[in-house]
Protein backbone atom coordinates (compact mmCIF):
# COMPACT_ATOMS: atom_id res chain seq x y z
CA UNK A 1 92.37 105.41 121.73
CA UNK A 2 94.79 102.76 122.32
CA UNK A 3 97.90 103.37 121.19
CA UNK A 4 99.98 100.78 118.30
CA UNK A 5 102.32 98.38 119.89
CA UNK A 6 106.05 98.99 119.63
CA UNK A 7 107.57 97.30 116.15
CA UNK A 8 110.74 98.35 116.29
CA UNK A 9 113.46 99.43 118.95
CA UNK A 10 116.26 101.71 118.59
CA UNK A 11 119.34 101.13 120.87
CA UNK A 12 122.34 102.43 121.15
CA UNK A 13 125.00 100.93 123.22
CA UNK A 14 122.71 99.25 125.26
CA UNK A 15 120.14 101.77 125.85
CA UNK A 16 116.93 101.91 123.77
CA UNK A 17 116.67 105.72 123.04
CA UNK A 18 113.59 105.32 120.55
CA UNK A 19 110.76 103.45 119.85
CA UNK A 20 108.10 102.98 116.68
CA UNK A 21 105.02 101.75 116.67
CA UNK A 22 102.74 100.37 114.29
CA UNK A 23 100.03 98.28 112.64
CA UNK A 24 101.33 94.85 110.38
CA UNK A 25 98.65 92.19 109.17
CA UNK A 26 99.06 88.81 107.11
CA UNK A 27 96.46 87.78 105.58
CA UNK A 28 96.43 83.99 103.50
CA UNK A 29 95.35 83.32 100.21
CA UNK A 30 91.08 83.53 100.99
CA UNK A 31 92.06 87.06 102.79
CA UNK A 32 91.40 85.72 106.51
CA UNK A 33 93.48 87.53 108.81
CA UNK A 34 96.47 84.83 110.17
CA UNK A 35 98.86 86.93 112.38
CA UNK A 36 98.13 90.69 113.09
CA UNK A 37 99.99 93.57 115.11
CA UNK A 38 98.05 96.48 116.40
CA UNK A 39 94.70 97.31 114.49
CA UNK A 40 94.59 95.53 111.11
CA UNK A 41 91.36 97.87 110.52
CA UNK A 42 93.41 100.90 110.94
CA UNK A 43 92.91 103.39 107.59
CA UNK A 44 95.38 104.05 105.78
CA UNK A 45 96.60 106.37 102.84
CA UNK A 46 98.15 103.31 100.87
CA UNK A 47 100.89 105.58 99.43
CA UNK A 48 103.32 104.13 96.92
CA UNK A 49 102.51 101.16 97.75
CA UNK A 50 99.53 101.37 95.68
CA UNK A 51 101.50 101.33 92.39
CA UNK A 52 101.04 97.83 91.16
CA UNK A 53 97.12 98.11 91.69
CA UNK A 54 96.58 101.04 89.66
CA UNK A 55 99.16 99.11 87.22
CA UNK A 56 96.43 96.51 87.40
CA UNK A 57 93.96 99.01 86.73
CA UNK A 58 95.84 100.30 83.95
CA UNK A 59 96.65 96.64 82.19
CA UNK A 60 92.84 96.08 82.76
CA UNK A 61 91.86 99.60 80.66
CA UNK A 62 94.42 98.32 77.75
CA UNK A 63 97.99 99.24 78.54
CA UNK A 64 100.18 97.55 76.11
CA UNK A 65 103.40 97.79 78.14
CA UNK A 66 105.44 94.54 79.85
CA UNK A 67 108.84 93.72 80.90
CA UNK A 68 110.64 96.76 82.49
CA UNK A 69 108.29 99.14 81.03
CA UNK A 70 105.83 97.50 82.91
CA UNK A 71 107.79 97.27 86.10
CA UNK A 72 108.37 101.06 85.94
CA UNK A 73 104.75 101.66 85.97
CA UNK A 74 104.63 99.92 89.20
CA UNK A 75 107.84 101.83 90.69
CA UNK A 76 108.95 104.57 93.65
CA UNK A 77 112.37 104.63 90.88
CA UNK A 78 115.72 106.25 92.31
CA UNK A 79 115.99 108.24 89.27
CA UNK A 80 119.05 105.95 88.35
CA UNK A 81 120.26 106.58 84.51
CA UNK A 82 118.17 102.93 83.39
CA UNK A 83 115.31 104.50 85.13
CA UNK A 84 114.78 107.65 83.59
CA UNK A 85 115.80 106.25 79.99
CA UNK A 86 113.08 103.66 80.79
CA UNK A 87 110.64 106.42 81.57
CA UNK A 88 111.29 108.29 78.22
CA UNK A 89 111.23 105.44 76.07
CA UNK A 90 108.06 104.59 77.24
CA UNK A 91 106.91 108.25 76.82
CA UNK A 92 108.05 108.10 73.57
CA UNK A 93 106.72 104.91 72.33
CA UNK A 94 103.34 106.49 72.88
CA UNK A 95 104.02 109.89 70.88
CA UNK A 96 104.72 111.90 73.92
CA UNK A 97 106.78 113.98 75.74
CA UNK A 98 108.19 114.61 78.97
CA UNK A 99 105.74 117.78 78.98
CA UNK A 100 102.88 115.92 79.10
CA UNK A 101 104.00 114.48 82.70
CA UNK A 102 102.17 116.38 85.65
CA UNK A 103 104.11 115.11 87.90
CA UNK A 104 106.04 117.66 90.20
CA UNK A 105 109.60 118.37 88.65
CA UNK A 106 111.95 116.81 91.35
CA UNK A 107 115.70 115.07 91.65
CA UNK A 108 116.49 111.56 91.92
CA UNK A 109 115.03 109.83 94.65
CA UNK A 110 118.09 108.13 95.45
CA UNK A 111 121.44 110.01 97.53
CA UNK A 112 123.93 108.31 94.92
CA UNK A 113 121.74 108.99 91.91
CA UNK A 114 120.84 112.32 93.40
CA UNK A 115 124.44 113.13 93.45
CA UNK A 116 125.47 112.12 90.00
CA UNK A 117 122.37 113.94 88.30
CA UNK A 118 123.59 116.80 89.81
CA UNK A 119 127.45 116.47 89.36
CA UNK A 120 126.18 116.37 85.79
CA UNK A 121 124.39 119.42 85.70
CA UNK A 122 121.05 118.52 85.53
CA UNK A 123 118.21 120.19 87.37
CA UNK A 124 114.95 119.27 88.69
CA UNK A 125 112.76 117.69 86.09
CA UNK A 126 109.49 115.82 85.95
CA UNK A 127 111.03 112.82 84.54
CA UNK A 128 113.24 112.26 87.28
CA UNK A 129 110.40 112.01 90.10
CA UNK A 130 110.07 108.48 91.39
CA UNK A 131 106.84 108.52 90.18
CA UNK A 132 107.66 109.34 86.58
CA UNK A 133 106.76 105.79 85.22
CA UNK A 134 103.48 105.75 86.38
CA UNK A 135 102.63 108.67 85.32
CA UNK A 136 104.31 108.08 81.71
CA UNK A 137 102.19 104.56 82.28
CA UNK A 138 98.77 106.48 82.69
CA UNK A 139 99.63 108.40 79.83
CA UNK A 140 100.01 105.87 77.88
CA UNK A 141 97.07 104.08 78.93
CA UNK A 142 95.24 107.26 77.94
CA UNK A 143 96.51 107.38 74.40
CA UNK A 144 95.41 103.82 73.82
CA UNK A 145 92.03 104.24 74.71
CA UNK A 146 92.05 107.46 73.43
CA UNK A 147 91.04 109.51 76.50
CA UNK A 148 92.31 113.25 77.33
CA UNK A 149 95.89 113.23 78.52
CA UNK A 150 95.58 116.50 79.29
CA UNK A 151 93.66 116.00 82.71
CA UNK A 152 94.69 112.41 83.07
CA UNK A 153 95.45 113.10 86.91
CA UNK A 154 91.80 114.08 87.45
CA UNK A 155 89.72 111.89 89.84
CA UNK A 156 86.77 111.99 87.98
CA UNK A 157 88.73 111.20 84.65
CA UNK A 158 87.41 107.62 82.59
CA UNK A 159 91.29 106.11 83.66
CA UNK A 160 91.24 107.15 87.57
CA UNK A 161 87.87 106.05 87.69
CA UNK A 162 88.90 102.72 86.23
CA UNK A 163 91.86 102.79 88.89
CA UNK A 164 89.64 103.42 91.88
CA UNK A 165 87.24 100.61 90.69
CA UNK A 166 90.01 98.16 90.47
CA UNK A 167 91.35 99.21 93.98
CA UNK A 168 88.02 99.13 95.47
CA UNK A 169 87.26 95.14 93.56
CA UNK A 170 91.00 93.75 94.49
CA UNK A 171 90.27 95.48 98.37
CA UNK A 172 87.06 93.71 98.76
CA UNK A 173 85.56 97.08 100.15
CA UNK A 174 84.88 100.82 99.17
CA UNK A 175 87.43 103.50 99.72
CA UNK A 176 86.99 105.02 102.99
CA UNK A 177 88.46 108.79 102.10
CA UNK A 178 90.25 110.38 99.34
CA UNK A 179 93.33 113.00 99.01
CA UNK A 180 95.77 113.44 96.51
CA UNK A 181 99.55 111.84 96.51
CA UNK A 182 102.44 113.91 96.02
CA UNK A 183 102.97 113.32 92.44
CA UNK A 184 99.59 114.83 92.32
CA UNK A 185 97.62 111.66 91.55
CA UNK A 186 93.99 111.13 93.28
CA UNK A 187 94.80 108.81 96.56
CA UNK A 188 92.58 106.61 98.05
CA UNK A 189 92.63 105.24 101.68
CA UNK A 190 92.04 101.65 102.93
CA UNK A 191 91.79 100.30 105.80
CA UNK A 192 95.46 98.22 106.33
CA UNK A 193 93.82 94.95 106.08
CA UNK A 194 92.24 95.54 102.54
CA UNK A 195 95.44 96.70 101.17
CA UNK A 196 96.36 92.77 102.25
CA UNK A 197 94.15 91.60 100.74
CA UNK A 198 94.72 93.21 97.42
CA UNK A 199 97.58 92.31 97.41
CA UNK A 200 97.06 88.71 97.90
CA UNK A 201 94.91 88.66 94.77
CA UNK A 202 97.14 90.10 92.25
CA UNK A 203 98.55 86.80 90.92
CA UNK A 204 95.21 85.66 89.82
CA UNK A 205 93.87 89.00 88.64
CA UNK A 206 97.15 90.41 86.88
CA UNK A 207 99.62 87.55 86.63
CA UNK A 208 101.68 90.30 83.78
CA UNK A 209 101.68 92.78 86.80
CA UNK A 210 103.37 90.50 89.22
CA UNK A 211 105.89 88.95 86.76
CA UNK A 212 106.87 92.76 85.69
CA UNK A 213 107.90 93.42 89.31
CA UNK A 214 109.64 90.16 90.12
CA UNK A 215 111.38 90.20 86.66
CA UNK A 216 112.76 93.86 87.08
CA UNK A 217 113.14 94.56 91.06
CA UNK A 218 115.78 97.17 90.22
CA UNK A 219 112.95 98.83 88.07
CA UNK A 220 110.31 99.03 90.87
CA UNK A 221 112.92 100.85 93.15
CA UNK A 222 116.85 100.74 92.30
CA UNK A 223 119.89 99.51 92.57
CA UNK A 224 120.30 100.53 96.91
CA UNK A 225 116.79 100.05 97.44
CA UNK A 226 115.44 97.80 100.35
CA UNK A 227 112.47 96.44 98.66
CA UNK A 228 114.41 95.25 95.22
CA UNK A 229 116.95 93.73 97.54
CA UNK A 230 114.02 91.76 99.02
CA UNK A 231 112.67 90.71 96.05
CA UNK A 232 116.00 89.41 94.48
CA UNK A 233 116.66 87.42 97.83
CA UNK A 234 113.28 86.65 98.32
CA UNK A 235 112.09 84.08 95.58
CA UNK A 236 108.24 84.58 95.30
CA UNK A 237 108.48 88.07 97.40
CA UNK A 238 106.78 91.22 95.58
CA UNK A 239 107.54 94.09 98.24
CA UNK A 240 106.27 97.70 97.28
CA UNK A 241 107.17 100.39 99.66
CA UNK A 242 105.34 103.67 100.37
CA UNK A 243 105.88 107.17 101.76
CA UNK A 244 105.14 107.62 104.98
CA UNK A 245 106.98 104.24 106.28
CA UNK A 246 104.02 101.79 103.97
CA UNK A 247 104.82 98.87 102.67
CA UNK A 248 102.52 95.83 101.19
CA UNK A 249 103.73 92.27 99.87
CA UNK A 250 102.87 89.30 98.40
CA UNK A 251 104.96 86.30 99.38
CA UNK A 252 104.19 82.69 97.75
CA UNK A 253 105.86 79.91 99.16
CA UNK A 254 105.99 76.15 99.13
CA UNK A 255 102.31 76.10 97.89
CA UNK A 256 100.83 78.76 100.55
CA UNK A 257 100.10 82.91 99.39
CA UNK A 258 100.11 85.61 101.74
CA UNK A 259 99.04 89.32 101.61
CA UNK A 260 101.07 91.51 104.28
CA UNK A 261 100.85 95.16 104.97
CA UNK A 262 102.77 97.27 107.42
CA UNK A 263 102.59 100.80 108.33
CA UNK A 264 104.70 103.02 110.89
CA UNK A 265 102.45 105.18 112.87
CA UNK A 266 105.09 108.00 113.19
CA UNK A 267 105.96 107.59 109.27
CA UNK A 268 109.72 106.96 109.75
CA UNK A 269 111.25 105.13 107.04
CA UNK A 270 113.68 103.77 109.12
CA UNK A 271 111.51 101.48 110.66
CA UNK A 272 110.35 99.95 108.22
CA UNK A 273 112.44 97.98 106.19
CA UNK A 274 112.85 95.99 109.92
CA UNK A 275 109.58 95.39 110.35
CA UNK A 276 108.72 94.23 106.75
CA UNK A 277 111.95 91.64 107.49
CA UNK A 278 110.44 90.54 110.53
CA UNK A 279 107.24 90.01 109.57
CA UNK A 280 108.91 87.54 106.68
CA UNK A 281 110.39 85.11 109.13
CA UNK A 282 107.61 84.92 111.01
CA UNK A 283 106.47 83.17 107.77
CA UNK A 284 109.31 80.93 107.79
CA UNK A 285 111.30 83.30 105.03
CA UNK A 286 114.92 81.95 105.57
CA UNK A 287 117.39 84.69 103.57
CA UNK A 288 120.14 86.61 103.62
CA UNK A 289 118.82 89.48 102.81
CA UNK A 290 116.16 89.02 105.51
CA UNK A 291 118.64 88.83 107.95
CA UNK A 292 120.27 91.55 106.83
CA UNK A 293 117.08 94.20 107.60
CA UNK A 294 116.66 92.35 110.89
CA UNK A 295 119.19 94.17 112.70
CA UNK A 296 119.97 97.85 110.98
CA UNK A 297 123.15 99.50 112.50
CA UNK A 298 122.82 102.53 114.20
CA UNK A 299 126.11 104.15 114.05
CA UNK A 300 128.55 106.30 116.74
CA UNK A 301 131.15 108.15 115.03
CA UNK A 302 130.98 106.17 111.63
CA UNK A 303 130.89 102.59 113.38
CA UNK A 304 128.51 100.19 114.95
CA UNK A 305 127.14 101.23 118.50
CA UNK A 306 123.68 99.56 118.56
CA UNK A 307 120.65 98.77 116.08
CA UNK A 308 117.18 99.19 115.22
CA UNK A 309 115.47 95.98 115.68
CA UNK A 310 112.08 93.82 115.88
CA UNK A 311 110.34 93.58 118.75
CA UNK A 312 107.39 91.97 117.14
């Protein structure tokens, strides 16, 4: 098997000591496949990046919730204070608790939010997972329609069913395997180009689920987080990052819409964010912030000494 061409170089002081490779694909507005790195058919375990589908999913079943609320259904949070107050509001809004979660009890996401959870003297909890507002989402979807919240994380459950249908519709194909995330939600692969194209479609299929995001980027990761920097430097950018060095975006711009999805093959996060930023001025994206992920600093005794960068 071939191997995925080199995205991203890591040099330091004039020596490139690393390399990652990957798969990226951009795909316009009908889902045709305009500019493509490595294997846009490559199959992938969508991750996080998933989020605002199975919002859509969710919306489409009968959740109620917008704004923020909505946002965090859609969000990877950094456990920041707003994000887990968000989280239980929304739990409580529906008559529940943050028992009912089945999420894995974890800390904040984020190293400065990590920090002052703990400084405070809290300990792992279920609320502060980064996946806590989807979950409190699904829950609430579940008391609306009046399904069992008890086993709302099983795959053969009326809501994930609903989910995977919506995935599969918005894809344009069927799921090609299945796992389970690490919040312990059902996962479902696609192959890189369908998660595109899903993408792509979400204005017209969801329009609440897209305004949610671009409304409340600090909701859908935090305050230090690459992808809500892009999308409050990025006007018409939803970005949606995923475990295991994912990330899928819709960009609409002077007229034109684009799905794009990236992934690492080696998984490292680091690579990302430069990709995803490269991949945006190929389009013609002209930011700061853009700019900014272009060139990451790698660092020799707390200062500059080289960079991670695009070779794309």
């Amino acid at each position: 098997m071939t191997a995925p061409p080199v995205l991203v170089e890591v040099e330091r002081s004039g020596l490139v000591e690393s390399v990652h490779r990957g798969h990226a694909v951009v795909v316009d507005a009908s889902g045709a496949v305009i500019r493509a790195w490595g294997e846009p058919g490559t199959v992938i375990y969508p991750r996080s990046a998933v989020k605002p589908l199975q919002a859509v999913g969710m919306v489409e079943a009968g959740l109620a919730l917008t704004g923020s609320d909505l946002a965090l259904a859609c969000a990877s949070h950094s456990g920041e204070p707003f994000h887990l107050e968000g989280v239980r509001a929304v739990l409580a809004a529906g008559g529940l608790a943050e028992t009912d979660l089945q999420c894995p009890p974890d800390l904040p996401y984020a190293a400065e939010a990590r920090a002052q959870y703990l400084a405070a003297g809290s300990v792992p909890a279920r609320v502060a997972m980064n996946c806590s507002g989807k979950h409190a989402a699904m829950l609430r979807t579940c008391v609306q329609r009046d399904w069992s919240v008890r086993d709302y994380l099983d795959p053969q459950h009326p809501l994930q069913r609903r989910i995977r249908a919506v995935i599969e519709d918005l894809a344009g194909t069927a799921v090609a395997h299945s796992s389970t995330d690490g919040c312990g939600a059902p996962l479902w692969a696609l192959p890189l180009v369908a998660l595109a194209r899903a993408f792509v479609g979400l204005p017209q299929r969801c329009p609440p689920v897209g305004h949610a995001m671009s409304s409340y980027p600090d909701h859908v990761g935090g305050t230090t987080r690459d992808v809500s920097h892009l999308m409050r430097g990025v006007p018409g950018l939803l970005a949606k990052d995923g475990a295991e060095a994912v990330q899928a975006m819709l960009l609409e711009v002077e007229g034109s819409r684009f799905g794009i999805a990236l992934k690492i093959a080696d998984g490292a996060d680091r690579a990302r964010p430069v990709a995803a930023a490269s991949i945006l001025r190929e389009l013609g994206v002209s930011a700061a912030i853009v700019d900014e992920h272009l060139h990451n600093p790698v660092l020799g005794g707390g200062r500059p000494v080289g960079c991670l960068r695009s070779v794309m």
